[in-house]
Protein backbone atom coordinates (compact mmCIF):
# COMPACT_ATOMS: atom_id res chain seq x y z
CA UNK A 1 -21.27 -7.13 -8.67
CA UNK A 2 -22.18 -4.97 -5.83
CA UNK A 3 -19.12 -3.54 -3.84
CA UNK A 4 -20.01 -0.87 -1.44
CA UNK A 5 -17.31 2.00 0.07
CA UNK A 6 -17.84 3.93 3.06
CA UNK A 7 -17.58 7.54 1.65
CA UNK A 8 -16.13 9.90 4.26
CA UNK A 9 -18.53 12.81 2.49
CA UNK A 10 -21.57 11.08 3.63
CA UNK A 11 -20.82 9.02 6.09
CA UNK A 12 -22.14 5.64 4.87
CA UNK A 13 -21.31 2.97 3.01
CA UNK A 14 -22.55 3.30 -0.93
CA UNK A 15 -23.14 1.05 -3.54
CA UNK A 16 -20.40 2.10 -5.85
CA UNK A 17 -21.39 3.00 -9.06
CA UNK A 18 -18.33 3.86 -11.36
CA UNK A 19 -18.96 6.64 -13.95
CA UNK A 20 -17.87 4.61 -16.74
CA UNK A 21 -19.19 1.05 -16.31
CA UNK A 22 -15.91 -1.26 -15.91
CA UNK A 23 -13.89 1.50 -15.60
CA UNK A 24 -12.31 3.32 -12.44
CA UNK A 25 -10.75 6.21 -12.10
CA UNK A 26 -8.99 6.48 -9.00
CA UNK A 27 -6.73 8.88 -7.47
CA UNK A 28 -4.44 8.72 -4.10
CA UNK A 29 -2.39 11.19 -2.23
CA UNK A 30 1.31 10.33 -2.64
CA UNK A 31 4.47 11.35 -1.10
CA UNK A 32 5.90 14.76 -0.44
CA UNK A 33 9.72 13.48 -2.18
CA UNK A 34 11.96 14.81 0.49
CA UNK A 35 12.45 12.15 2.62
CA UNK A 36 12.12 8.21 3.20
CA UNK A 37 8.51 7.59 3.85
CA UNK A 38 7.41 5.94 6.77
CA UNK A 39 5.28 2.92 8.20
CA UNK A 40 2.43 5.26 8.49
CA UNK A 41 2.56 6.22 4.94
CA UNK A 42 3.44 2.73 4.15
CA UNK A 43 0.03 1.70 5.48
CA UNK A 44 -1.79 4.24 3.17
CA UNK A 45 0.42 3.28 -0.07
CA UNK A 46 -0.52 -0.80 0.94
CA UNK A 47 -4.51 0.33 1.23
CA UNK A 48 -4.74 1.80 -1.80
CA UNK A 49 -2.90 -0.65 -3.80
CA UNK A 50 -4.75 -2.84 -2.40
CA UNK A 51 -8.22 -1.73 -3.10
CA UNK A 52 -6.80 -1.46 -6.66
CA UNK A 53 -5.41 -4.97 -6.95
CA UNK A 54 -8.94 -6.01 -5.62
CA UNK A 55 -10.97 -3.87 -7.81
CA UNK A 56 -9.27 -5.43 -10.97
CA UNK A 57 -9.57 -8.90 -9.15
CA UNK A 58 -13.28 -8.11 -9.29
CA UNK A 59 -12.89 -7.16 -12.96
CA UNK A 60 -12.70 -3.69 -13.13
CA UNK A 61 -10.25 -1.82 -15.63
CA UNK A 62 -8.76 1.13 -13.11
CA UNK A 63 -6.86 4.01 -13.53
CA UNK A 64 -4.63 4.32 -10.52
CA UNK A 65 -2.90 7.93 -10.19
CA UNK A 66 -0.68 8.63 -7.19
CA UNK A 67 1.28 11.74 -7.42
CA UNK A 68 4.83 12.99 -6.37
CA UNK A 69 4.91 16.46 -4.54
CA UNK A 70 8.10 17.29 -6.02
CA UNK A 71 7.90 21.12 -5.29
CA UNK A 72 6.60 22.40 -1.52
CA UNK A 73 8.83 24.06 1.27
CA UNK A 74 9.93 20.56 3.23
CA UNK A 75 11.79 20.50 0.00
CA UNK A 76 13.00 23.23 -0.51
CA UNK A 77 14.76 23.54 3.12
CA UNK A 78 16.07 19.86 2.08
CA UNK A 79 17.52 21.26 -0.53
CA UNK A 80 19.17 24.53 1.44
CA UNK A 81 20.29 22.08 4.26
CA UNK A 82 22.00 19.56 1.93
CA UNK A 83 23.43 22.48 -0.24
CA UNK A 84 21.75 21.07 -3.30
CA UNK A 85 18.73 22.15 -5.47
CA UNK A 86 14.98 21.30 -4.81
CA UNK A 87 14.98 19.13 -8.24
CA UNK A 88 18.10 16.81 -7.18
CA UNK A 89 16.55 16.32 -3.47
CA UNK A 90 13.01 15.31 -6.05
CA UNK A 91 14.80 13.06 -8.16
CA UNK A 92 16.56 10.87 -5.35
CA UNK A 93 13.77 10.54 -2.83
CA UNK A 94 11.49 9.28 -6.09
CA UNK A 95 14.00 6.59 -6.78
CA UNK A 96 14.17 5.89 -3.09
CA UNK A 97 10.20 5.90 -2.78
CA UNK A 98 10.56 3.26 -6.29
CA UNK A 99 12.64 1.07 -4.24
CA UNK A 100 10.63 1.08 -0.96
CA UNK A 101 7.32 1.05 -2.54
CA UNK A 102 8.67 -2.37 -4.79
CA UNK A 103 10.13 -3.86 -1.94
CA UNK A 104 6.45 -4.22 -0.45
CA UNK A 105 5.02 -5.45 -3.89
CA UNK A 106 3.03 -2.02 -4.61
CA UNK A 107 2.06 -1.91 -7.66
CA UNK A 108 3.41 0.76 -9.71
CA UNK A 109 0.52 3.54 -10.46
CA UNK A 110 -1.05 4.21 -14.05
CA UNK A 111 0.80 7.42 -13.98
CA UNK A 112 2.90 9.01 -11.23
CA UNK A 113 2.74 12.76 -12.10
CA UNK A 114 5.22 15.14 -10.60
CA UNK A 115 3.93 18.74 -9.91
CA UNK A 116 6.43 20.33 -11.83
CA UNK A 117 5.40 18.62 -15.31
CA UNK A 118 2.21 20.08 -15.18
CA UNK A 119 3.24 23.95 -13.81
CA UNK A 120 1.22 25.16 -17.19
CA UNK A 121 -1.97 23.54 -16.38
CA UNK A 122 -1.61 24.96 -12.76
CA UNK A 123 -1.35 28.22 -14.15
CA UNK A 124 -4.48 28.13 -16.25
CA UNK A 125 -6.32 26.52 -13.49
CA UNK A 126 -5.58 29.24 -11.07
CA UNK A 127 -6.07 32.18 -13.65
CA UNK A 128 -9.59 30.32 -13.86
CA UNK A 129 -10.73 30.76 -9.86
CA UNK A 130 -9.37 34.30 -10.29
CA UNK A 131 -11.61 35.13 -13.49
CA UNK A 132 -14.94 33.72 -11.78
CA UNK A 133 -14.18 35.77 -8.53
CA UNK A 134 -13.34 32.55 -6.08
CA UNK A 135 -9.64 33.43 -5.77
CA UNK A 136 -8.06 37.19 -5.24
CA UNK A 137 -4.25 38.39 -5.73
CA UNK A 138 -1.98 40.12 -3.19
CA UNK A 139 1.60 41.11 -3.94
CA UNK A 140 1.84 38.23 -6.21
CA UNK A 141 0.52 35.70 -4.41
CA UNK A 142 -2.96 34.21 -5.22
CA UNK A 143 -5.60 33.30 -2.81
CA UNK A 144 -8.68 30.99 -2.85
CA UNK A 145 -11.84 33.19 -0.80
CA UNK A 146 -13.22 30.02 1.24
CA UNK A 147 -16.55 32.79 1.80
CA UNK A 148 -17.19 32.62 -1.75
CA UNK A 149 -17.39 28.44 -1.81
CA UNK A 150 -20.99 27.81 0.01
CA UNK A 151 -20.06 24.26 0.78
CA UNK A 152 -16.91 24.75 2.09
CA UNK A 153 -16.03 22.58 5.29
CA UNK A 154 -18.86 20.18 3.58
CA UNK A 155 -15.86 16.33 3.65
CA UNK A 156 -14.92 18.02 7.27
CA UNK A 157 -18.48 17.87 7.95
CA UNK A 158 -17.31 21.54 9.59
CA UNK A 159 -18.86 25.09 9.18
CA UNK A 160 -16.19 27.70 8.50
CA UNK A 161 -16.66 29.13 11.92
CA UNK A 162 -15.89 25.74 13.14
CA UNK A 163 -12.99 24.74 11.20
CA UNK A 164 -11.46 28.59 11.87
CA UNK A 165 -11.71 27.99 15.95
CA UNK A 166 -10.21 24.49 15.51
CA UNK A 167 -6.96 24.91 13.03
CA UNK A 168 -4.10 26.18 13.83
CA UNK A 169 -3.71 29.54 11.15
CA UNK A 170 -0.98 31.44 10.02
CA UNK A 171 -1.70 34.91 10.43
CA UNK A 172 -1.61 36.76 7.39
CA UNK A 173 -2.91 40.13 7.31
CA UNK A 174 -3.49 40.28 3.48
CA UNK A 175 -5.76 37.29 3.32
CA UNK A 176 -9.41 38.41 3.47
CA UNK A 177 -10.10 35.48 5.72
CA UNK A 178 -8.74 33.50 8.02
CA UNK A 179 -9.15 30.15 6.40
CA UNK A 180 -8.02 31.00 2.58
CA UNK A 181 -5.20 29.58 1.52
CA UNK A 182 -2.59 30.30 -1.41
CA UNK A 183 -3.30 28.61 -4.87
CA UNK A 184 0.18 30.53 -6.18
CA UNK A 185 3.40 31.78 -3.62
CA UNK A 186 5.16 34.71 -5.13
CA UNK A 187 9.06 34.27 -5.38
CA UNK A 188 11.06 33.87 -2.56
CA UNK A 189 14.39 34.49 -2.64
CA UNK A 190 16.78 30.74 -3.71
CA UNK A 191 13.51 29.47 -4.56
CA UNK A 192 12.45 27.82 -7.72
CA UNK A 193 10.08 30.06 -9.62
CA UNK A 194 8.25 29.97 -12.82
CA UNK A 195 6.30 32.74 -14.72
CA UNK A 196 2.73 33.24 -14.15
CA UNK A 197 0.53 36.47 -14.97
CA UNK A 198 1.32 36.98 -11.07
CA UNK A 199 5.02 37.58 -11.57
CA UNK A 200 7.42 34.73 -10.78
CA UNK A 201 6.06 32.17 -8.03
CA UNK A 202 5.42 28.62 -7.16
CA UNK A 203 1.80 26.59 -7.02
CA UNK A 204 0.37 25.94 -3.53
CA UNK A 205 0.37 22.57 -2.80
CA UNK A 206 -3.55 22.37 -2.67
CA UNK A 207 -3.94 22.94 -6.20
CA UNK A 208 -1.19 20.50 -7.71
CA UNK A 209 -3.53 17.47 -6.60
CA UNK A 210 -6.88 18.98 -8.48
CA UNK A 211 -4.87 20.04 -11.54
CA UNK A 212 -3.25 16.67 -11.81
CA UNK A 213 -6.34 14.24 -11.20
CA UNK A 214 -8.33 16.84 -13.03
CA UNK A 215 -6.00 16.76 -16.23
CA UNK A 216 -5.58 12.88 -16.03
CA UNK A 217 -8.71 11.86 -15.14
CA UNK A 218 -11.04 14.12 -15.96
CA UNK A 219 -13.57 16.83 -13.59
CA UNK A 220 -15.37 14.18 -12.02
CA UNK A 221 -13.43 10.94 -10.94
CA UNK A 222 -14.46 7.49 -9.05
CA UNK A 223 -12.41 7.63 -5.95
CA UNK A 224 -9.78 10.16 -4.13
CA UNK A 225 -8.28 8.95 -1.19
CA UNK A 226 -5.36 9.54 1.25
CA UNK A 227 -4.54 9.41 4.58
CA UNK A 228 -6.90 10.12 7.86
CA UNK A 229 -5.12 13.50 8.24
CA UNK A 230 -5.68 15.00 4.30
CA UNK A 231 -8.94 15.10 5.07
CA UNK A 232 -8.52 18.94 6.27
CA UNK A 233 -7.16 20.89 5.08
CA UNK A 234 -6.10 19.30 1.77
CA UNK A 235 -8.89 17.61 0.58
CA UNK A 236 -11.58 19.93 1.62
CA UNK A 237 -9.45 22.62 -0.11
CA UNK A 238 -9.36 20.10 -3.28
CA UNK A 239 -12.80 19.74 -3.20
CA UNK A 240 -13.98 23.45 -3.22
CA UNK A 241 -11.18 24.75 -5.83
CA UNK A 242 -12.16 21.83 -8.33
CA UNK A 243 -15.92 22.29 -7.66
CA UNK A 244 -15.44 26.08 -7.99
CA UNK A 245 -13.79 26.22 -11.03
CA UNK A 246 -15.76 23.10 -12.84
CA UNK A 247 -19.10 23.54 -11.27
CA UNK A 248 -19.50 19.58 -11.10
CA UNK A 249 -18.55 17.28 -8.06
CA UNK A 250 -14.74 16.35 -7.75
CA UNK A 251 -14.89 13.08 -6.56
CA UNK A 252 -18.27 10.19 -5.70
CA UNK A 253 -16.59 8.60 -3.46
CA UNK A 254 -13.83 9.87 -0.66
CA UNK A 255 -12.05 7.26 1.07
CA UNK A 256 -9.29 7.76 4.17
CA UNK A 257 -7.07 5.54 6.05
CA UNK A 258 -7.12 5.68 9.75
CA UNK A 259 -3.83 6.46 11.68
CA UNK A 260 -1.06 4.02 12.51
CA UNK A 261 0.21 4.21 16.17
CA UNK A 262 3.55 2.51 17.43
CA UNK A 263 3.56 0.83 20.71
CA UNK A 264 -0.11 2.55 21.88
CA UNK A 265 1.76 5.83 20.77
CA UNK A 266 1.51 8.30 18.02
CA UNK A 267 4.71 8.05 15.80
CA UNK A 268 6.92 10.68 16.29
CA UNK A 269 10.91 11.33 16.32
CA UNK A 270 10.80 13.14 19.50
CA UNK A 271 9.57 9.35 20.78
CA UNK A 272 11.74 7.83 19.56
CA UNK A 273 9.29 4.98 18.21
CA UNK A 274 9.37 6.79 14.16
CA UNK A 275 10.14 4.11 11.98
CA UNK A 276 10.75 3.90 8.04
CA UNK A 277 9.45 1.49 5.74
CA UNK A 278 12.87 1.24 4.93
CA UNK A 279 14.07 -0.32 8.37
CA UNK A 280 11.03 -2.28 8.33
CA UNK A 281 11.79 -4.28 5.16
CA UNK A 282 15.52 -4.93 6.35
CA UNK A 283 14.13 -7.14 9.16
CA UNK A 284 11.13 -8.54 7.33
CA UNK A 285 9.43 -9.59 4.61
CA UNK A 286 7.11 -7.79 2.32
CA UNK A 287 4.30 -10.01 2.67
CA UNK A 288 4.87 -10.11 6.38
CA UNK A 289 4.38 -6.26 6.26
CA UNK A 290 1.71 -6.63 4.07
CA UNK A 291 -0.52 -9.24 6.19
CA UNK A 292 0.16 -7.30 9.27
CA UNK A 293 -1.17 -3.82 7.94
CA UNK A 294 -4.24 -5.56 6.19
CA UNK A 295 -5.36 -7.30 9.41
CA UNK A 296 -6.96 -4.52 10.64
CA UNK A 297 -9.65 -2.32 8.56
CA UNK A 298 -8.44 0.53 6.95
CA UNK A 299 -10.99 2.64 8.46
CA UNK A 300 -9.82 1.75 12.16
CA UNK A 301 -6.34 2.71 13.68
CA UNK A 302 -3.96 -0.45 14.21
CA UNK A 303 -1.14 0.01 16.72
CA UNK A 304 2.86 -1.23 15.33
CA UNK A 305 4.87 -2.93 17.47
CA UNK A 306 7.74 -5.84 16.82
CA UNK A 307 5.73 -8.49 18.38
CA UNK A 308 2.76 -7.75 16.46
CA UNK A 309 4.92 -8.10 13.32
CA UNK A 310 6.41 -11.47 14.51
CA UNK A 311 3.10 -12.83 15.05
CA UNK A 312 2.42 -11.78 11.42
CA UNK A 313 5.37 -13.32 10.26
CA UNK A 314 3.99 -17.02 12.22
CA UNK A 315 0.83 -15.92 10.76
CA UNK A 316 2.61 -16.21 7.32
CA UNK A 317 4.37 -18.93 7.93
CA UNK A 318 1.38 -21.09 8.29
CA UNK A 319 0.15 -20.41 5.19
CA UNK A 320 2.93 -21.12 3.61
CA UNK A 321 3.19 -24.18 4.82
CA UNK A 322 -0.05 -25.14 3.72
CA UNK A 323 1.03 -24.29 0.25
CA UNK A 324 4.20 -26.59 0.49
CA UNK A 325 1.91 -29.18 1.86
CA UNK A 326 -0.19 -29.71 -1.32
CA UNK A 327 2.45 -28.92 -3.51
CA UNK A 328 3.97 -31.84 -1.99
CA UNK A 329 0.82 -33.74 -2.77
CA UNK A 330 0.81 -32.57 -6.63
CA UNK A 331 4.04 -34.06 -7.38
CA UNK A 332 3.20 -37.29 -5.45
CA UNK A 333 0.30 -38.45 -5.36
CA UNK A 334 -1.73 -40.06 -8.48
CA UNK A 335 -4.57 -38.53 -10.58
CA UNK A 336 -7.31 -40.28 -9.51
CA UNK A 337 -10.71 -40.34 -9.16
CA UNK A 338 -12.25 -38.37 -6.42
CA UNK A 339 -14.37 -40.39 -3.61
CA UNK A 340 -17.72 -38.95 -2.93
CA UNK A 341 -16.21 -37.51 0.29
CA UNK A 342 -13.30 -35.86 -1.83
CA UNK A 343 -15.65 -34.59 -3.94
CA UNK A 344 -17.59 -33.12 -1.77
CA UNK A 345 -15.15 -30.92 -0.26
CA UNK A 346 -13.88 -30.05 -4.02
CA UNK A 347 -17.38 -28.49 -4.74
CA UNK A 348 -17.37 -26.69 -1.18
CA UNK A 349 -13.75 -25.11 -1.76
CA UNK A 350 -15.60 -22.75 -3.96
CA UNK A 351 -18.03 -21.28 -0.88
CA UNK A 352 -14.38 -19.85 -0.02
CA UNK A 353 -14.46 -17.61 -2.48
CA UNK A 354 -18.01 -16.71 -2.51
CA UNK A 355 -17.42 -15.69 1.47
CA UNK A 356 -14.14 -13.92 0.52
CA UNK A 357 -15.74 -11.50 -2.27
CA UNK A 358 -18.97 -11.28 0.16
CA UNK A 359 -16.36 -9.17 3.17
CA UNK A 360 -14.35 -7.77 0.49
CA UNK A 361 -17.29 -6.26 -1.26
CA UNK A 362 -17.98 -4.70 2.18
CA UNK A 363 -15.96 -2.12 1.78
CA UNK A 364 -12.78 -3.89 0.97
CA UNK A 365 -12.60 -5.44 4.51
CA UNK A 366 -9.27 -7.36 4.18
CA UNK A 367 -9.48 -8.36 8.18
CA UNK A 368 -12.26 -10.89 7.26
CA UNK A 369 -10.81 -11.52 3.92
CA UNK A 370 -7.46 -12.32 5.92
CA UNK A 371 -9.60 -14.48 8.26
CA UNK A 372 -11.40 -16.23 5.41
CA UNK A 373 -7.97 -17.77 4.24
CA UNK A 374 -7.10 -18.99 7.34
CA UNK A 375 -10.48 -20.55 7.54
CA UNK A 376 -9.86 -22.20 3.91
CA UNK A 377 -6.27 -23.21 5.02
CA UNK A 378 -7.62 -24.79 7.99
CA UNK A 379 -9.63 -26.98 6.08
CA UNK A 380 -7.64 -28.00 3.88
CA UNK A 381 -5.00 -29.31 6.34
CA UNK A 382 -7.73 -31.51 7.42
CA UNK A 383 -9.14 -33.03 4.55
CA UNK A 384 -5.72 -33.05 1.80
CA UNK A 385 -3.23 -35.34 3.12
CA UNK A 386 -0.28 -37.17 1.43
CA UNK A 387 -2.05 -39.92 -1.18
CA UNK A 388 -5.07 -37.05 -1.54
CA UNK A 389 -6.04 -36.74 -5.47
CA UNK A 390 -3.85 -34.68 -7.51
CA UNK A 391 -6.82 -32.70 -8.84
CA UNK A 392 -8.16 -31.73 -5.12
CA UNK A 393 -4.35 -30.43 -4.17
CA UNK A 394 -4.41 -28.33 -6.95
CA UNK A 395 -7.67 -27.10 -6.68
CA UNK A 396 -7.15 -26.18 -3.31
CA UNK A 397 -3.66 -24.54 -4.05
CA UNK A 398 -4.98 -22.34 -7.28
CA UNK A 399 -7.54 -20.78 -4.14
CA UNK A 400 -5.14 -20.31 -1.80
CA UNK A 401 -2.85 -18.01 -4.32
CA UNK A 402 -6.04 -16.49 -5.85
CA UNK A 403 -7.46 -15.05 -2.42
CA UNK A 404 -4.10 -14.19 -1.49
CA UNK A 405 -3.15 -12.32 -4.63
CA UNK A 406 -5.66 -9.35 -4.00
CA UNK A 407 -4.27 -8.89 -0.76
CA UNK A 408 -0.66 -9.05 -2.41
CA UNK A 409 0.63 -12.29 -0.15
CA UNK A 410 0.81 -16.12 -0.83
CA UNK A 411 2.29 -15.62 -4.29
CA UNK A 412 6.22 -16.89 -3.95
CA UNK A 413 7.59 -20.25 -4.68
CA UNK A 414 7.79 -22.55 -1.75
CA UNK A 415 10.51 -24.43 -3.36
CA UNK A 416 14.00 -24.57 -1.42
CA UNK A 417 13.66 -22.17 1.03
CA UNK A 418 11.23 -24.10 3.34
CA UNK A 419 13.09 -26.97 2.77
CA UNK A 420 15.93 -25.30 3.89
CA UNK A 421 14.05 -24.00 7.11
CA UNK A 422 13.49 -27.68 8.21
CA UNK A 423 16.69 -29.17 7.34
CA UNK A 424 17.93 -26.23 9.88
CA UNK A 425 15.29 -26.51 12.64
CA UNK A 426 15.99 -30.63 12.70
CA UNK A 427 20.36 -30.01 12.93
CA UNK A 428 18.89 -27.94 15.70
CA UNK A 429 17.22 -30.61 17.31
CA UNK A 430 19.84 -33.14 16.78
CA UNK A 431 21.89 -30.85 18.55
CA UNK A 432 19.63 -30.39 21.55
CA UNK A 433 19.82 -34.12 22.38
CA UNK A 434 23.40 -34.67 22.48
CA UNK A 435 23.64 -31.88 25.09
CA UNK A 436 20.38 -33.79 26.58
CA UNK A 437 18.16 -31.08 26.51
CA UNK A 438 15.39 -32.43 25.83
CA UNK A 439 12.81 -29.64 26.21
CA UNK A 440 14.17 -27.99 23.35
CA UNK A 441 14.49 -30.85 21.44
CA UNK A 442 10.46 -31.48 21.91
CA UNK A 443 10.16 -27.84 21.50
CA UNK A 444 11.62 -28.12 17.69
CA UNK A 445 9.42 -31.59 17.55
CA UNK A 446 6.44 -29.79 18.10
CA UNK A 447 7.29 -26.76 16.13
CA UNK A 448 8.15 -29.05 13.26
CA UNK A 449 4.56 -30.60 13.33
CA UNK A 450 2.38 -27.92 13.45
CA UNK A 451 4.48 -27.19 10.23
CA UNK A 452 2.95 -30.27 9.23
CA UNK A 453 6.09 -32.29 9.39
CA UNK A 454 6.74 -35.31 10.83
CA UNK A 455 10.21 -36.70 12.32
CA UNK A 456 11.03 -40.37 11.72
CA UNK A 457 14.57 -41.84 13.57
CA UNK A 458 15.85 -44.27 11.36
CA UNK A 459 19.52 -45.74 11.84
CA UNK A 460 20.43 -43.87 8.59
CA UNK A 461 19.20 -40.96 10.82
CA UNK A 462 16.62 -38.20 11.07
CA UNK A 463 14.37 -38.38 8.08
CA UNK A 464 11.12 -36.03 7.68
CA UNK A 465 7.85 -35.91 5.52
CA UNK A 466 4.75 -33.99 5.67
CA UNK A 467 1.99 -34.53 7.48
């Protein structure tokens, strides 16, 4: 199998070659636990478990590691402004981040480590950098020298000079350089602490994501990933503290998810267009969330709005339909043989696949993948009607699910609730003609049909079948 990633470090696509063959280790920014995450987060979290469910679909045994930043200042003034403690304000946003995260069918991770379980190996890795000269102490706080890390700027694609004229710096007189940042923050007063040879302190949040992936996954891993806007400072600072203190290259292959913008608009509060996933999912559907954010490539930027959701949620609808359609044909038509013409579309269902795996390979493009399963579905409305061979229904129907399934859509039951959504759009039509209007009524008619049903007025009344 040859599936190639665009890897931000180089800027091209790559074969990828995992380190163990069958085997990836992957790692992916999570959340910060101090809050409700986001839509823009949400898109990251789908991504990546999405490139995960595909990579298994493709065979591979992964690893999957997404962290919790359990301990960092957004939680700790959480934590002062709710009159509780940092670890209480942890413990509640990671069962709300459980909930939100199920609700739009991610897959939990291998592990989710929390910062604070692994305070010891933090610790040691620090006291590392500081024995081999790349980090210095100050008052009891540690420092990483960016100087004293050659390649430093090198996922930025940035020289030092560069990336010090382009980010905004706290000034801190004790730092040796502008761009070093702390690997351990001495005590603050009401904040948690733990010992270190530095005196009491907390780790930076920098170093929580190399100690983690590095203790779970080893030096060297397959894939690290996040969001568009961990690429600096958090990932470059990754990169040179784990290269520093292992000599060997941190990741093979960086991957980032471009922004998410609402309404043509950065999401903000002060815009009043920030939205959680939370909201989202009261209004609509997992899979409706899910087809929408994987219709664009993760590499470009796709813009949120409610009408680009509802069109999503038609989107959806149509496929679903498609899937009621044959299972309507399983359970009624015969198992016969197929006629050369049925046959020959059995044996070309399979090119379906072949084209899905070729644009998924390509850097897990889920826009084409998306398109190719609209493409299949298209098909198959035209050539599996009622009386088609059980064998070609199912056929068809086992592809549909399988395609979708990567992509985490097209795997509920059909039974009932469509049903239900007929039943209610025909009482609606019914009710249209008595008041005589009659443009709704054709309205429903045709909405009805390109659901592939068909109305039939019999003096028992209204009866429906599928197309």
């Amino acid at each position: 199998m040859t599936i190639k990633i665009y890897n931000t470090m180089t800027r091209q696509k790559e074969v990828f070659n995992p380190i163990t063959p069958g085997e990836v280790k992957m790692y992916a920014c999570g959340p910060t636990v101090y809050n409700y995450f986001h839509i823009g987060n949400a898109r990251t979290f789908i991504v990546f478990d999405t490139i995960r469910r595909y990579l298994e679909y493709r065979g591979y045994k992964v690893k999957f590691i997404q962290n919790f930043t359990d301990i960092d200042d957004k939680l700790i003034r959480r934590a002062n402004e709710e009159g509780t403690t940092v670890k209480e304000v942890a413990e509640k946003y990671i069962k709300e981040y459980y909930k939100d995260a199920d609700g739009l069918k991610i897959k939990r991770a291998t592990v989710n480590p929390r910062a604070t379980e692994f305070i010891g190996e933090i610790i040691a890795f620090v006291k590392d950098l500081v024995d081999k000269g790349y980090a210095y102490v100050v008052d009891g706080d540690v420092y990483f020298d960016t100087t004293k890390f050659k390649e430093y700027g090198k996922l930025s694609h940035q020289s030092i000079e560069d990336l010090e004229a382009g980010a905004r710096i706290e000034i801190d007189e004790r730092k040796r350089n502008p761009m070093d940042f702390a690997l351990w923050k001495a005590k603050k007063e009401g904040e948690p602490a733990w010992e270190s040879p530095w005196g009491e302190g907390r780790p930076g949040w920098h170093i929580e994501c190399s100690t983690m992936a590095c203790s779970l996954l080893g030096e060297t891993i397959d894939i690290h990933g996040g969001g568009a806007d961990l690429i600096f400072p958090h990932h470059e600072n990754e990169i040179a503290q784990s290269e520093a203190r292992n000599g060997k290259p941190f990741a093979n292959y960086w991957m980032h998810v471009a922004y998410l913008n609402v309404n043509n608009q950065k999401m903000s509060k002060s815009l009043n267009n920030f939205f959680t996933a939370r909201e989202i999912l009261e209004k609509y559907d997992a899979e409706v969330v899910r087809l929408f954010m994987l219709s664009g490539h993760y590499r470009n930027p796709i813009n949120f709005s409610i009408e680009l959701l509802d069109q999503a949620k038609a989107a959806l609808e149509r496929l679903y339909n498609a899937i009621a359609n044959l299972e309507h044909v399983i359970e009624t038509s015969e198992d016969r043989e197929l006629t050369a013409e049925e046959l020959e579309f059995f044996n070309r269902l399979d090119s379906f696949r072949e084209r899905y795996i070729e644009v998924m390979d390509d850097d897990f493009n889920t826009a084409d993948g998306i398109s190719v399963i609209f493409d299949l579905v298209r098909e198959v409305n035209t050539n599996i009607k009622e009386g088609s061979p059980k064998k070609l229904a199912q056929k068809a129907l086992d592809l549909i699910r399988e395609l979708g399934s990567p992509l985490g859509i097209l795997e509920k039951s059909t039974k009932g609730s469509l049903d239900e959504e007929i039943e209610r759009l025909i009482e609606e039509r019914q009710k249209a003609r008595k008041e005589k209007n009659y443009a709704l009524a054709d309205k429903i008619r045709d909405q009805l049909k390109e659901m592939g049903i068909i109305l039939e007025d019999t003096p028992q009344g209204v009866r429906w079948k599928r197309i």
